[in-house]
PDB file of N, CA and C in Angstrom:
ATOM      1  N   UNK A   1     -36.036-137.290  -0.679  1.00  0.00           N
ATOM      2  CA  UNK A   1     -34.649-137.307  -0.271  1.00  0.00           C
ATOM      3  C   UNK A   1     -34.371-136.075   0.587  1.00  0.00           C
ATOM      4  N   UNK A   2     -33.783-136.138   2.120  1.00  0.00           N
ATOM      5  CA  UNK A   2     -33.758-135.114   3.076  1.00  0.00           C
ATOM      6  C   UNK A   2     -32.096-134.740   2.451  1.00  0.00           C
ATOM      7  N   UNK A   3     -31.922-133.413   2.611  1.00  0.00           N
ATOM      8  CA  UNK A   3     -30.244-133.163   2.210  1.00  0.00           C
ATOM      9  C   UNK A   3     -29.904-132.826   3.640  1.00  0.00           C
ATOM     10  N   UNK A   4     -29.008-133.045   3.832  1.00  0.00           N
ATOM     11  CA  UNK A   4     -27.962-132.729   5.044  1.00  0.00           C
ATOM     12  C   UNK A   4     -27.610-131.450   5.170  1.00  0.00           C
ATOM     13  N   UNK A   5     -28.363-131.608   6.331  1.00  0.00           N
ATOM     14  CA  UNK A   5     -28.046-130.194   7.300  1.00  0.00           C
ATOM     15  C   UNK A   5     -26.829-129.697   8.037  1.00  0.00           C
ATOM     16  N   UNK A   6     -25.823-131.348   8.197  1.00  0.00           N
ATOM     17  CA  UNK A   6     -25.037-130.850   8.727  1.00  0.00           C
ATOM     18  C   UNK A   6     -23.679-131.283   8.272  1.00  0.00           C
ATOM     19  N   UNK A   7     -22.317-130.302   7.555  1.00  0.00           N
ATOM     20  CA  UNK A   7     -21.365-130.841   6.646  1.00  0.00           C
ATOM     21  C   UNK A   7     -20.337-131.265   7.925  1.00  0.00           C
ATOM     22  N   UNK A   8     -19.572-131.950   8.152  1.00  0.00           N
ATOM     23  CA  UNK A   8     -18.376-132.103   8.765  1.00  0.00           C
ATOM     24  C   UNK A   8     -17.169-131.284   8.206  1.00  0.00           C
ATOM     25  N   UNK A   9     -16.521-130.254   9.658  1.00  0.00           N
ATOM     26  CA  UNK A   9     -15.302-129.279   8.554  1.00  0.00           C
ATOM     27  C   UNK A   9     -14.189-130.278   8.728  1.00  0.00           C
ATOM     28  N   UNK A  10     -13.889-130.273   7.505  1.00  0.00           N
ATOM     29  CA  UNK A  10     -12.381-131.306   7.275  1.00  0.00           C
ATOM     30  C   UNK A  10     -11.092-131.230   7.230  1.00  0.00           C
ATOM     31  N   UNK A  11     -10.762-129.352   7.460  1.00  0.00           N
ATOM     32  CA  UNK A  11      -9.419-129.225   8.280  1.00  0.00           C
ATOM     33  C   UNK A  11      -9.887-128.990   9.531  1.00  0.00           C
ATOM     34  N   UNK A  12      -9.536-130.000  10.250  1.00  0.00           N
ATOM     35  CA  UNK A  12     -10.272-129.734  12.024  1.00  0.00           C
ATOM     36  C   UNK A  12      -9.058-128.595  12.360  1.00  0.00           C
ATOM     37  N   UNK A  13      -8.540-128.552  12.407  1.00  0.00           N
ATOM     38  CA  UNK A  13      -7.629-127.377  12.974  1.00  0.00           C
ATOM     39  C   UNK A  13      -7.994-125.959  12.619  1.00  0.00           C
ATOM     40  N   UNK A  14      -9.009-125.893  11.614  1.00  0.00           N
ATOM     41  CA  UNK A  14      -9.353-124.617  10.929  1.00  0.00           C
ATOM     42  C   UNK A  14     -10.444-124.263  11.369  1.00  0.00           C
ATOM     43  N   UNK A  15     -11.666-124.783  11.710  1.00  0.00           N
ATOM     44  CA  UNK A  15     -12.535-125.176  12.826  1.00  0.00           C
ATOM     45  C   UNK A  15     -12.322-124.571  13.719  1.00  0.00           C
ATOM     46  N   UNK A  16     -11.397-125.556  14.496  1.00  0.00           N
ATOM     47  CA  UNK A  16     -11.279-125.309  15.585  1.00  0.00           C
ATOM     48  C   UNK A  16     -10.782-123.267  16.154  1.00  0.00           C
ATOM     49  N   UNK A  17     -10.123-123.248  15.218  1.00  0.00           N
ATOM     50  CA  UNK A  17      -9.395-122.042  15.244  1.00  0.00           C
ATOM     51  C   UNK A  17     -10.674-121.022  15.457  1.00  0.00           C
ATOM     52  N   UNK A  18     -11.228-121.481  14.155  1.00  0.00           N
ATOM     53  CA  UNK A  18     -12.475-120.175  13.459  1.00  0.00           C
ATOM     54  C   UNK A  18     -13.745-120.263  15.020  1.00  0.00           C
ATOM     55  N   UNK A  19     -13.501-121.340  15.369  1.00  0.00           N
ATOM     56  CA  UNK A  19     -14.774-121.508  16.524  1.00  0.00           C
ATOM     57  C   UNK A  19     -14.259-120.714  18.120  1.00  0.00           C
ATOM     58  N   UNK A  20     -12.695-120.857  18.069  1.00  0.00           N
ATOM     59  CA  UNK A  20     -12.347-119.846  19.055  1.00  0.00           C
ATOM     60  C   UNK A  20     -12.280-118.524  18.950  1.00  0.00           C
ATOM     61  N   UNK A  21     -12.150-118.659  17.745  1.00  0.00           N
ATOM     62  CA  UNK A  21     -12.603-116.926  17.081  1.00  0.00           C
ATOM     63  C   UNK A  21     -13.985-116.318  17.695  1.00  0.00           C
ATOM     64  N   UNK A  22     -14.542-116.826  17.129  1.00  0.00           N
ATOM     65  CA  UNK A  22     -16.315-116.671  17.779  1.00  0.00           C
ATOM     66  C   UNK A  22     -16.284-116.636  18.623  1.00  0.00           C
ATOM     67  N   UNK A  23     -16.038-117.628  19.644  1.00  0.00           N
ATOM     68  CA  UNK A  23     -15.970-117.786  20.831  1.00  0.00           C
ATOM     69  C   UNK A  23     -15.247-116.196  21.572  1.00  0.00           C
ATOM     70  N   UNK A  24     -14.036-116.229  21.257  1.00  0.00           N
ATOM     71  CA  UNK A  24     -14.040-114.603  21.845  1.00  0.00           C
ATOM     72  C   UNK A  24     -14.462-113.404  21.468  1.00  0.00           C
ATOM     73  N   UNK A  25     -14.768-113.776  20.404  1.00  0.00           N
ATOM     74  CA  UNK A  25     -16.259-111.962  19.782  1.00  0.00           C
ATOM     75  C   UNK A  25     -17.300-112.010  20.166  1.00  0.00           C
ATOM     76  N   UNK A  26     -17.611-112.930  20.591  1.00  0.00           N
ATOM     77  CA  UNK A  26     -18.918-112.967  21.486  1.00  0.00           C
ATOM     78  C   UNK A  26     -18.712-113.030  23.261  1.00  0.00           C
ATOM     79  N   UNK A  27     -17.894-113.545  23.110  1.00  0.00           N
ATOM     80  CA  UNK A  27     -17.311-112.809  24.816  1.00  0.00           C
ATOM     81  C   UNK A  27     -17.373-111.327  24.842  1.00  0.00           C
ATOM     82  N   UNK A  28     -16.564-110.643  23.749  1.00  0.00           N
ATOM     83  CA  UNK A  28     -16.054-109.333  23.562  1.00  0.00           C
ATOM     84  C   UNK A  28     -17.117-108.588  24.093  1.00  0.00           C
ATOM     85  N   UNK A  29     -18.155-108.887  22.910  1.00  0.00           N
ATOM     86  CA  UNK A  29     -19.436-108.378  22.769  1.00  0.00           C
ATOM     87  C   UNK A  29     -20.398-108.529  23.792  1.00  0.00           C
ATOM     88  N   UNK A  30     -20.165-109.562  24.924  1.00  0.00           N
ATOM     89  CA  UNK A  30     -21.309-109.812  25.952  1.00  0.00           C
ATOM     90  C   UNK A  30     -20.878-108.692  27.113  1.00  0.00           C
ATOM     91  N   UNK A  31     -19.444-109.034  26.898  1.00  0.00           N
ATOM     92  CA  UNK A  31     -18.504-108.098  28.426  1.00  0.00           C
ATOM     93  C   UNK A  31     -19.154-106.434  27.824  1.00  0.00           C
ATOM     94  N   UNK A  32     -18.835-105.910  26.612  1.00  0.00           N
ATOM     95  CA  UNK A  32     -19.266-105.011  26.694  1.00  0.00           C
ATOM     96  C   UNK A  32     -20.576-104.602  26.513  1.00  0.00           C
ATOM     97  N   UNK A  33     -21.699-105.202  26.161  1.00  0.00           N
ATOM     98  CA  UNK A  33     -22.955-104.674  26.517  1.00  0.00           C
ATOM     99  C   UNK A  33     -22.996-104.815  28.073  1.00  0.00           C
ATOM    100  N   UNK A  34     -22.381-105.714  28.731  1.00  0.00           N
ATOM    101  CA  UNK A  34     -22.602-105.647  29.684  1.00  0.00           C
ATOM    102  C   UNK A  34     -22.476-104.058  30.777  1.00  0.00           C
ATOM    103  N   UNK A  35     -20.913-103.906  30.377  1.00  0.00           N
ATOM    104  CA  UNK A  35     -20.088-102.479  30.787  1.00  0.00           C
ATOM    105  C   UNK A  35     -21.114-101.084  30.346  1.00  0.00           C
ATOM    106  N   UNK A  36     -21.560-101.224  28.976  1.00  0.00           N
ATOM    107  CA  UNK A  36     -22.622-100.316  28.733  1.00  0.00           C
ATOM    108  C   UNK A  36     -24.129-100.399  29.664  1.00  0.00           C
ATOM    109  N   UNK A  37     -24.670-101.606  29.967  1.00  0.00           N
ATOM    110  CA  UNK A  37     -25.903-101.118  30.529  1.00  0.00           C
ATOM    111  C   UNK A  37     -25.545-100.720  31.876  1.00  0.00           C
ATOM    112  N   UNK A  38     -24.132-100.994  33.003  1.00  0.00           N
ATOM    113  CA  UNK A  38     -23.864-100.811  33.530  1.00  0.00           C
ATOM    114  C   UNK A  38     -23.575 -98.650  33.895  1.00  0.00           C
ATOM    115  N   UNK A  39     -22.850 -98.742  33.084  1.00  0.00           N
ATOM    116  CA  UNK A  39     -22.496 -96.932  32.970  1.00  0.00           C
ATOM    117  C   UNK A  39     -23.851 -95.922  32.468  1.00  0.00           C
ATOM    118  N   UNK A  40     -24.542 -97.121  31.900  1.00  0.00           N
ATOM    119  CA  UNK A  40     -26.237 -96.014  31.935  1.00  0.00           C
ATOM    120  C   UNK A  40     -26.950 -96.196  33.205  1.00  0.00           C
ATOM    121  N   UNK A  41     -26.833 -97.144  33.629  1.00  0.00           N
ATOM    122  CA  UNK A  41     -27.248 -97.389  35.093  1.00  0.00           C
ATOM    123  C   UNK A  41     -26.959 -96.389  35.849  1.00  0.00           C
ATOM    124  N   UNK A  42     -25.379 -95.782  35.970  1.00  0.00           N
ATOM    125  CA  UNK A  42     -24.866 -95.094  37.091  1.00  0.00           C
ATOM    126  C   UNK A  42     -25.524 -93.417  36.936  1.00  0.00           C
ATOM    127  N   UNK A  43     -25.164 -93.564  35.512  1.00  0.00           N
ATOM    128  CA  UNK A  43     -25.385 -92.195  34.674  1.00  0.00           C
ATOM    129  C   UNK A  43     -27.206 -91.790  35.238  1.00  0.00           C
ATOM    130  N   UNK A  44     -27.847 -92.673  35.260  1.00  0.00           N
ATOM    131  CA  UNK A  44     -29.412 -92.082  35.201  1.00  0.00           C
ATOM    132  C   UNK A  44     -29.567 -92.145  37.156  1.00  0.00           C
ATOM    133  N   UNK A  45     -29.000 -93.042  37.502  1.00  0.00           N
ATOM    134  CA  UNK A  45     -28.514 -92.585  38.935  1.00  0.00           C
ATOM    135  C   UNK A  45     -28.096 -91.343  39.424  1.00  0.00           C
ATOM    136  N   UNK A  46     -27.311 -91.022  38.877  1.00  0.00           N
ATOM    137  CA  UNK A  46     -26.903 -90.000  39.165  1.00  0.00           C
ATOM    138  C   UNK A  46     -27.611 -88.447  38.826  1.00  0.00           C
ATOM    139  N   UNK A  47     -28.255 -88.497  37.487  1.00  0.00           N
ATOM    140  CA  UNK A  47     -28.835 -87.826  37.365  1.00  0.00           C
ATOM    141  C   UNK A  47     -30.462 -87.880  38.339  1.00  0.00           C
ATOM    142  N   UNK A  48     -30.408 -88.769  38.435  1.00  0.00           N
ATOM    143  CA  UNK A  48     -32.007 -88.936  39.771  1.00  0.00           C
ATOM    144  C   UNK A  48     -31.654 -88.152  40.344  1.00  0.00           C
ATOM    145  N   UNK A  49     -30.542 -88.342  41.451  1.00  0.00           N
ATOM    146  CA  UNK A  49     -29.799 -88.228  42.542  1.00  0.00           C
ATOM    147  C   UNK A  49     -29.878 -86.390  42.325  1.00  0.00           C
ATOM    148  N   UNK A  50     -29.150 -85.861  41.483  1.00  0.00           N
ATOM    149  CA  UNK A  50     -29.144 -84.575  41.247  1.00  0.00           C
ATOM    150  C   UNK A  50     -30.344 -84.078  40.598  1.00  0.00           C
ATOM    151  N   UNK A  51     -31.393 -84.468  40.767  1.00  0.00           N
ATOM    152  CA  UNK A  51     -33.218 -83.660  40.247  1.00  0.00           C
ATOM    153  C   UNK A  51     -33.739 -83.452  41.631  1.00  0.00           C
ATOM    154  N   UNK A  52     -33.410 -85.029  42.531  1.00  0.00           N
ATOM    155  CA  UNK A  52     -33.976 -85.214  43.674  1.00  0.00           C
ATOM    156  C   UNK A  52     -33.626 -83.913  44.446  1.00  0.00           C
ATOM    157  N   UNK A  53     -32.076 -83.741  44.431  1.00  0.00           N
ATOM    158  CA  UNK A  53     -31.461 -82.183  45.288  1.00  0.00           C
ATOM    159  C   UNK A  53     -32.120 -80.967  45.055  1.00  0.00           C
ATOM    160  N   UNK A  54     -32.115 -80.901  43.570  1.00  0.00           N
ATOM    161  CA  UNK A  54     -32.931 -79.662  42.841  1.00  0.00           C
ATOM    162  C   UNK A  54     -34.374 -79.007  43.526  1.00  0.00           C
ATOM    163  N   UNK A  55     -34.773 -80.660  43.513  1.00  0.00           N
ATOM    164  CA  UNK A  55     -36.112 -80.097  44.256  1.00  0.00           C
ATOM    165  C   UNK A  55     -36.542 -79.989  45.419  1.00  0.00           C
ATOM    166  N   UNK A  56     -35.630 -80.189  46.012  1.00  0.00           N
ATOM    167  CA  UNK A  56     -35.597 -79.983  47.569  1.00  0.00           C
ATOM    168  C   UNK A  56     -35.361 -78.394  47.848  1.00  0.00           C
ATOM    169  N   UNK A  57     -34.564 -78.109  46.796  1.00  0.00           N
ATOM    170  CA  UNK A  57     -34.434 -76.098  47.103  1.00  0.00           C
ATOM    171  C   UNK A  57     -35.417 -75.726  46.652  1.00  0.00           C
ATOM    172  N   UNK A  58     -35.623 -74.360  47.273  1.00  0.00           N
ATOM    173  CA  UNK A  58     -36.653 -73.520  46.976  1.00  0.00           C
ATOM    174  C   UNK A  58     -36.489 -73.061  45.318  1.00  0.00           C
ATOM    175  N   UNK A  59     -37.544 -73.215  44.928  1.00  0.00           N
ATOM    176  CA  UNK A  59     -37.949 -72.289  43.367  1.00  0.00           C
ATOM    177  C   UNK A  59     -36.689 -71.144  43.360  1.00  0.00           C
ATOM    178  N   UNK A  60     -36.655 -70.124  44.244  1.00  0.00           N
ATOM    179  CA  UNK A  60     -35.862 -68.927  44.035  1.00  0.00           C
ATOM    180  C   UNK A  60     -34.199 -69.177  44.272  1.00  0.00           C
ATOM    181  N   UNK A  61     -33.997 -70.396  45.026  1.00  0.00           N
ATOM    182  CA  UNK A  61     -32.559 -70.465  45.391  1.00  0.00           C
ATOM    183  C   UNK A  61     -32.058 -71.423  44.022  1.00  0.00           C
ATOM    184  N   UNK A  62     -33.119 -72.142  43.215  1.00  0.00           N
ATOM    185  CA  UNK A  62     -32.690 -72.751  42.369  1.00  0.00           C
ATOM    186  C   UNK A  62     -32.243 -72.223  40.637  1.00  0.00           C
ATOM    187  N   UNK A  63     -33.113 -71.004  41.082  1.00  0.00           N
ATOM    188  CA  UNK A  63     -32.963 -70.083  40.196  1.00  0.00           C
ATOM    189  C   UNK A  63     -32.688 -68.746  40.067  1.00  0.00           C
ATOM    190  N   UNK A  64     -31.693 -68.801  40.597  1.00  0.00           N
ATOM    191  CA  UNK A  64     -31.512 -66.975  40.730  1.00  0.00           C
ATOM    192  C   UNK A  64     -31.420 -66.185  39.837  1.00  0.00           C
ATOM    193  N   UNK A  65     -31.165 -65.005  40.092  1.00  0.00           N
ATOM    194  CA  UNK A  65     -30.952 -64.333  38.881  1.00  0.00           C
ATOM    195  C   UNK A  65     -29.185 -63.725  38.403  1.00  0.00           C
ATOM    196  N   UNK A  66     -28.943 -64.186  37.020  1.00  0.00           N
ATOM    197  CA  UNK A  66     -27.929 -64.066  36.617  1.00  0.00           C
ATOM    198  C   UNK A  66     -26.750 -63.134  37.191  1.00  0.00           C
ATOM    199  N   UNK A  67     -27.236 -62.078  37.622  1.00  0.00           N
ATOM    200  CA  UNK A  67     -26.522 -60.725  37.956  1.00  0.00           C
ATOM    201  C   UNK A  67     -25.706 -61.651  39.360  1.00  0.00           C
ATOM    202  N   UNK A  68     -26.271 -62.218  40.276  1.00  0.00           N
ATOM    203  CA  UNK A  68     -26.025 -62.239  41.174  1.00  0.00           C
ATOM    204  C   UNK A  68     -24.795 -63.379  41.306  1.00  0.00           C
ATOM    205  N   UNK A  69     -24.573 -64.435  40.589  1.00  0.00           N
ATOM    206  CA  UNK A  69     -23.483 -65.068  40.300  1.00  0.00           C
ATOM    207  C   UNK A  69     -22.523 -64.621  39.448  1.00  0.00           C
ATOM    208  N   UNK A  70     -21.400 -65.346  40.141  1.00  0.00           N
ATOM    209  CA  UNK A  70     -19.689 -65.091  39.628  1.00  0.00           C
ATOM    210  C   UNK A  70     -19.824 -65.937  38.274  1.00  0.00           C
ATOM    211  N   UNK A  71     -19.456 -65.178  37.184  1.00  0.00           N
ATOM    212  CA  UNK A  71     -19.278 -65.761  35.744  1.00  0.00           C
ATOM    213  C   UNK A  71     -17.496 -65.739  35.627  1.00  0.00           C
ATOM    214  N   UNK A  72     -16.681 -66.525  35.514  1.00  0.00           N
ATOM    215  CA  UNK A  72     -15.489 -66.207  35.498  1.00  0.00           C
ATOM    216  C   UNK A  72     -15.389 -67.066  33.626  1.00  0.00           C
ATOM    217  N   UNK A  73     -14.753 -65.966  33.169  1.00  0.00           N
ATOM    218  CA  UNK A  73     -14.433 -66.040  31.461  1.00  0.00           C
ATOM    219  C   UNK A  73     -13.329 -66.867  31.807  1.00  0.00           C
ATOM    220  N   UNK A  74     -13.160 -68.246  31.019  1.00  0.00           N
ATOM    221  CA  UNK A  74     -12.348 -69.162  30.681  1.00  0.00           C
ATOM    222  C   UNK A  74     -10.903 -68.118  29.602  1.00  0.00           C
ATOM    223  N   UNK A  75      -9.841 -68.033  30.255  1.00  0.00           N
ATOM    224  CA  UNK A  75      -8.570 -67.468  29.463  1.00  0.00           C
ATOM    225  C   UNK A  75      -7.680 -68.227  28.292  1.00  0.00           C
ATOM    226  N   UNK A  76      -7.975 -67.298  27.413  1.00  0.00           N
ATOM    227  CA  UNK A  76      -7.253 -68.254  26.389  1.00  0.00           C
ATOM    228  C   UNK A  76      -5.922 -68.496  26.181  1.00  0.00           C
ATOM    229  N   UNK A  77      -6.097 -69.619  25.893  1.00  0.00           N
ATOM    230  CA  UNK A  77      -4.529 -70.310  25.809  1.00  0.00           C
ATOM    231  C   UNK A  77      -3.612 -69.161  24.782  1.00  0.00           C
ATOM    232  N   UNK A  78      -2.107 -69.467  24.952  1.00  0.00           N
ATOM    233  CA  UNK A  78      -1.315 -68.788  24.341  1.00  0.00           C
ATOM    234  C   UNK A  78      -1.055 -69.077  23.190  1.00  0.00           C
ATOM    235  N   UNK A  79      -0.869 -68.503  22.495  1.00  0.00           N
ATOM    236  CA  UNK A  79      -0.505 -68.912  21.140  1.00  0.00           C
ATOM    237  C   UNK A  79       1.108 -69.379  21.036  1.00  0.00           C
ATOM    238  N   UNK A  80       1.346 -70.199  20.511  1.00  0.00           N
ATOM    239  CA  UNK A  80       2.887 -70.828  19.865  1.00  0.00           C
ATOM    240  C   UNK A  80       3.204 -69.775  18.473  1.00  0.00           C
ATOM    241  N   UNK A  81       4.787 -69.453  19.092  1.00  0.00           N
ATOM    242  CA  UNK A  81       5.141 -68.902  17.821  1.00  0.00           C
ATOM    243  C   UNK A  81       6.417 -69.486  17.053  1.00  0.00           C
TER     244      UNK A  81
END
């Protein structure tokens, strides 16, 4: 005796509901993996993009020495009284 694999749902309106449910969490979920492999895309682009520059300068212009650049100290906010 094979048992049935497949039940019929018998509030069709409840179904129907629960299947549009799914239906848009899995949209949700496609749009945003999508948006994610997209923004790692740009991200490792970009970082190419800025190694590629790097190494186009000379060893010494890429690395100078500390003394010789402007360090400007970030000022702290005011306090509320």
């Amino acid at each position: 005796m094979d048992p049935d694999m497949y039940l019929p749902c018998q509030p069709y309106w409840l179904c129907r509901s629960l299947m549009y449910t799914f239906y848009v969490v899995m949209a949700g979920a496609v749009l945003w993996l999508i948006i994610l492999v997209i923004r790692e895309y740009v991200r490792i682009k970009s970082r190419a993009k800025y190694v590629q520059e790097q190494r186009k300068l000379h060893y010494k212009e890429r690395h100078r020495l500390k003394s010789e650049r402007v360090i400007k100290r970030a000022k702290r906010p005011k306090r509320r009284r």
